[in-house]
N, C-alpha and C. Protein backbone atom coordinates (compact mmCIF):
# COMPACT_ATOMS: atom_id res chain seq x y z
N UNK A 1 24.73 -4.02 2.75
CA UNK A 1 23.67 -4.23 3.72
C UNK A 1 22.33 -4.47 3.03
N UNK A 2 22.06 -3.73 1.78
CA UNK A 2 21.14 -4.02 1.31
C UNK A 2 20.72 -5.41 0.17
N UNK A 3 21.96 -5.97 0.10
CA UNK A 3 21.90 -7.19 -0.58
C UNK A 3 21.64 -7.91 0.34
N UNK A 4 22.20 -8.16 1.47
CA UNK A 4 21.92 -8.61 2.92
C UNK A 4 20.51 -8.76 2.98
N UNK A 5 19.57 -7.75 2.76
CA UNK A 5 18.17 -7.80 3.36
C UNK A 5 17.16 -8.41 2.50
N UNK A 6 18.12 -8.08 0.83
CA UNK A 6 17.28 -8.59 -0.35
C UNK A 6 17.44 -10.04 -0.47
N UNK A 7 18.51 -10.85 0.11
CA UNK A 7 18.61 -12.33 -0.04
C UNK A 7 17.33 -12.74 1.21
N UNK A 8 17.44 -12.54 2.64
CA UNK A 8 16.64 -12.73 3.64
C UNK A 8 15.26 -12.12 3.55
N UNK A 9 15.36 -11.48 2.16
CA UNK A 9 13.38 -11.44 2.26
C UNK A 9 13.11 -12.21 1.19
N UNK A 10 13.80 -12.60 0.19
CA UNK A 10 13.68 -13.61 -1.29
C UNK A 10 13.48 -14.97 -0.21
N UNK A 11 14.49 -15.49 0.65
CA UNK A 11 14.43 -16.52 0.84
C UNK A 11 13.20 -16.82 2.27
N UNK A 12 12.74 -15.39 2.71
CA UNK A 12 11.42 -15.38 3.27
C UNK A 12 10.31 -15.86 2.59
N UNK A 13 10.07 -14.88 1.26
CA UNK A 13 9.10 -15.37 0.41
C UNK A 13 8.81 -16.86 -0.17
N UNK A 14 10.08 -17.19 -0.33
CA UNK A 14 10.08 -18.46 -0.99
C UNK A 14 9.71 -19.89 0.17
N UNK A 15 9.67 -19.36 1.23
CA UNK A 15 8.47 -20.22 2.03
C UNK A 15 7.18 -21.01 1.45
N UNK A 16 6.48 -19.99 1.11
CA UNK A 16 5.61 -20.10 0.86
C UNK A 16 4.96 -21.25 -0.18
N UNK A 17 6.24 -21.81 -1.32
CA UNK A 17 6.15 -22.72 -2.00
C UNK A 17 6.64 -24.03 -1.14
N UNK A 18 6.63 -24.29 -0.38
CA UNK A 18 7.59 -25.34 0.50
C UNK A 18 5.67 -26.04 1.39
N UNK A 19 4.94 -24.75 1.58
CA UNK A 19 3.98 -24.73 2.03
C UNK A 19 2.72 -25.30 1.17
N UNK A 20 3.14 -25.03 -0.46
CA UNK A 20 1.95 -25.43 -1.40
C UNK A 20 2.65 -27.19 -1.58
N UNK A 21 3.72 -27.22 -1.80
CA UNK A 21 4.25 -28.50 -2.08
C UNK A 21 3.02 -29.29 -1.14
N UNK A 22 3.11 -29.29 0.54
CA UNK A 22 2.65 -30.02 1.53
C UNK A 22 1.01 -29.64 0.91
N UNK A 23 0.40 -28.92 0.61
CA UNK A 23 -1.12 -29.01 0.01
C UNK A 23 -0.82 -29.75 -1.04
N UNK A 24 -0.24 -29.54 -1.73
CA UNK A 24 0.07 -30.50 -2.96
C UNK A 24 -0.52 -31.60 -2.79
N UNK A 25 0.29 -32.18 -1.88
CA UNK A 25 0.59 -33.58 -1.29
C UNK A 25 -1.14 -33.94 -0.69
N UNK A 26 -1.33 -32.88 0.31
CA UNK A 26 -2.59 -33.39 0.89
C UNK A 26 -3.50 -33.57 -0.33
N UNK A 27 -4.04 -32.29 -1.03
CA UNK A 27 -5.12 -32.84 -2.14
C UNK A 27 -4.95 -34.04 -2.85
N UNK A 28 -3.71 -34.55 -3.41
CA UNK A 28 -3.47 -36.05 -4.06
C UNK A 28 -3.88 -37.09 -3.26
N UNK A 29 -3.06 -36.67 -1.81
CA UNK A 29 -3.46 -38.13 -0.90
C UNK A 29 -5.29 -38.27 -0.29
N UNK A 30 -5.84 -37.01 -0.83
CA UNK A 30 -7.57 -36.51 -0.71
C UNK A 30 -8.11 -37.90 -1.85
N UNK A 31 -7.41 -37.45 -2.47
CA UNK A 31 -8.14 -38.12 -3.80
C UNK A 31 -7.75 -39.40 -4.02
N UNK A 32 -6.92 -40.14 -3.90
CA UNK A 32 -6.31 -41.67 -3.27
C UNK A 32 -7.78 -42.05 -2.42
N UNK A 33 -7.53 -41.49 -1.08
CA UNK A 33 -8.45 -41.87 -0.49
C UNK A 33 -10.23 -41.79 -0.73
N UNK A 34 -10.54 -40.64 -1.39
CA UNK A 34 -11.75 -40.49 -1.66
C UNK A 34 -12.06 -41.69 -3.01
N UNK A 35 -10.86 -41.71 -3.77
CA UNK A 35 -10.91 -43.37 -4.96
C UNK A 35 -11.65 -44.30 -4.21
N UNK A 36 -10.73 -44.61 -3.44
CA UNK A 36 -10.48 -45.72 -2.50
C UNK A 36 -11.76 -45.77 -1.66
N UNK A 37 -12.67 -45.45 -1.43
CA UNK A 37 -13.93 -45.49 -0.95
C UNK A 37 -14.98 -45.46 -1.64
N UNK A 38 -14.80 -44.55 -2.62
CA UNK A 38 -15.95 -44.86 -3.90
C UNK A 38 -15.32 -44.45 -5.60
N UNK A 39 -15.36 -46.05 -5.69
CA UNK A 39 -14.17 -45.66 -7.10
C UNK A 39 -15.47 -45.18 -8.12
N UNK A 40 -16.61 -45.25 -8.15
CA UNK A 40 -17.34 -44.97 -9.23
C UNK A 40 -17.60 -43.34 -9.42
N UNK A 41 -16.53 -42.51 -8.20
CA UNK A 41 -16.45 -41.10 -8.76
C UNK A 41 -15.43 -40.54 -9.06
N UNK A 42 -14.33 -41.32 -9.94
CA UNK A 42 -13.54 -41.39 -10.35
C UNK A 42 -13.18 -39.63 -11.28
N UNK A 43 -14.13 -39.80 -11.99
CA UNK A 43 -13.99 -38.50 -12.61
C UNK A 43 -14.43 -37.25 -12.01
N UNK A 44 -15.56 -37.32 -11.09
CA UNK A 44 -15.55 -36.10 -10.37
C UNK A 44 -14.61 -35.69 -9.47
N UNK A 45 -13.97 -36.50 -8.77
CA UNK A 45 -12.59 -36.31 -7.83
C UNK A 45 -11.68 -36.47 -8.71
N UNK A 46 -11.25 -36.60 -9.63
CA UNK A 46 -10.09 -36.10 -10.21
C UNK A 46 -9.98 -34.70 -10.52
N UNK A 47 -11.32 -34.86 -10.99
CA UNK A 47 -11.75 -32.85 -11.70
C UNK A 47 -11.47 -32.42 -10.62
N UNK A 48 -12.13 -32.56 -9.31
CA UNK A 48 -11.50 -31.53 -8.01
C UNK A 48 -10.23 -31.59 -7.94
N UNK A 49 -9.60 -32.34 -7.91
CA UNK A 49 -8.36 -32.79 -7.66
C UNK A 49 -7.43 -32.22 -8.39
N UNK A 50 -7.64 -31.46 -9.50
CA UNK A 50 -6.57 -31.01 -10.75
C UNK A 50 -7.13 -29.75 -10.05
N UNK A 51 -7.97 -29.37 -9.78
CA UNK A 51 -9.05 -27.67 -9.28
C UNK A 51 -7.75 -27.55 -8.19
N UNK A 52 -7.66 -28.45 -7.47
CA UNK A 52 -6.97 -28.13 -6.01
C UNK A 52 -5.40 -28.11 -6.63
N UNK A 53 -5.17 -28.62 -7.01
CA UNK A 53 -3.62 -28.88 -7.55
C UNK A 53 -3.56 -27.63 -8.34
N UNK A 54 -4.78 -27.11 -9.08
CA UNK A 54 -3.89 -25.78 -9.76
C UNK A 54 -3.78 -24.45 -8.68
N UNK A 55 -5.21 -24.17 -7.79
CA UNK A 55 -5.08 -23.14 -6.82
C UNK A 55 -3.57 -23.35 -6.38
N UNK A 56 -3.61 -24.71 -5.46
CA UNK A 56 -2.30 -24.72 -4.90
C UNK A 56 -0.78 -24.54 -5.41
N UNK A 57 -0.71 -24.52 -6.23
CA UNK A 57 0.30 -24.68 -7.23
C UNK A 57 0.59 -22.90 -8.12
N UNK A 58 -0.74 -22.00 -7.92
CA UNK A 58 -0.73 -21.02 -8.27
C UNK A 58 -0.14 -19.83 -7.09
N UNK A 59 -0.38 -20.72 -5.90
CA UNK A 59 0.13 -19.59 -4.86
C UNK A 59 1.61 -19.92 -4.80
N UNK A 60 2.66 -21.03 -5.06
CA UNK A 60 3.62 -20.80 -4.83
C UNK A 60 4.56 -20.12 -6.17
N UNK A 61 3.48 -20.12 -7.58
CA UNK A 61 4.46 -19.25 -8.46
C UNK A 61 4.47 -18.03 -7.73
N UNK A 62 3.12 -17.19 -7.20
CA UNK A 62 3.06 -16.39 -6.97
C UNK A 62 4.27 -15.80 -5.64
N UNK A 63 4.51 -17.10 -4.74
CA UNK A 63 5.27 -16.72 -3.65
C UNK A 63 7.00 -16.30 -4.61
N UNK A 64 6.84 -17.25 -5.35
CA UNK A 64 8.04 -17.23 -6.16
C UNK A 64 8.62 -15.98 -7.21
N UNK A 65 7.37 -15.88 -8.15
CA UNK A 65 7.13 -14.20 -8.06
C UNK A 65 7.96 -13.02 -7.55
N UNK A 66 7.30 -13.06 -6.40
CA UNK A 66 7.77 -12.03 -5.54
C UNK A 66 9.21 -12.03 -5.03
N UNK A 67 9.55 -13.75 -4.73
CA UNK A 67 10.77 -13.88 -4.30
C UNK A 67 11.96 -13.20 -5.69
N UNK A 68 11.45 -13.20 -6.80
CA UNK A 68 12.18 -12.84 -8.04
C UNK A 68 12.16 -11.33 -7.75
N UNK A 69 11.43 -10.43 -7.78
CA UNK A 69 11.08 -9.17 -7.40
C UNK A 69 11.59 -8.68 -6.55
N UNK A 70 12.02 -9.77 -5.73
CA UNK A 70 12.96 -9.10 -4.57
C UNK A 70 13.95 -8.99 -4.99
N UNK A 71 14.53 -10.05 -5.37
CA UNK A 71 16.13 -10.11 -5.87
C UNK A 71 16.76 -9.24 -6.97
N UNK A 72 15.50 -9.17 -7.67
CA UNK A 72 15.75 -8.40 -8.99
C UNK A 72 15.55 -6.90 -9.65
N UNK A 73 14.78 -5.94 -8.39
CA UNK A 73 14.58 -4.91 -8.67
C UNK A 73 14.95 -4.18 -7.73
């Protein structure tokens, strides 16, 4: 029963990366478009753009993390 609860809260947690993927996606397609309107800030929207890609990208190790923690302790 309790392996039971530890798979259905791992695979709860692991939501949460399914969720950064789709930010993922939005900040890149941010920065496409913000190009695409004024290419001469090329380097300042990229710099945001790697800023946003790492936050986002930091919450789903973290979801992932936990999903390990579940399974494993």
């Amino acid at each position: 029963m309790t392996e039971a609860a530890k798979l259905i809260g791992a695979g709860l947690a692991v939501i949460g990366v399914a969720g950064s993927g789709a930010g993922i996606g939005l900040v890149f397609a941010a920065l496409i478009t913000g190009y695409a309107r004024n290419p001469s800030l090329k380097q300042q929207l990229f710099a945001y753009a790697i800023m946003g890609f790492a936050l986002s990208e930091a919450i789903a190790l973290f979801a992932l993390g936990l999903a390990f923690l579940i399974l494993f302790t």
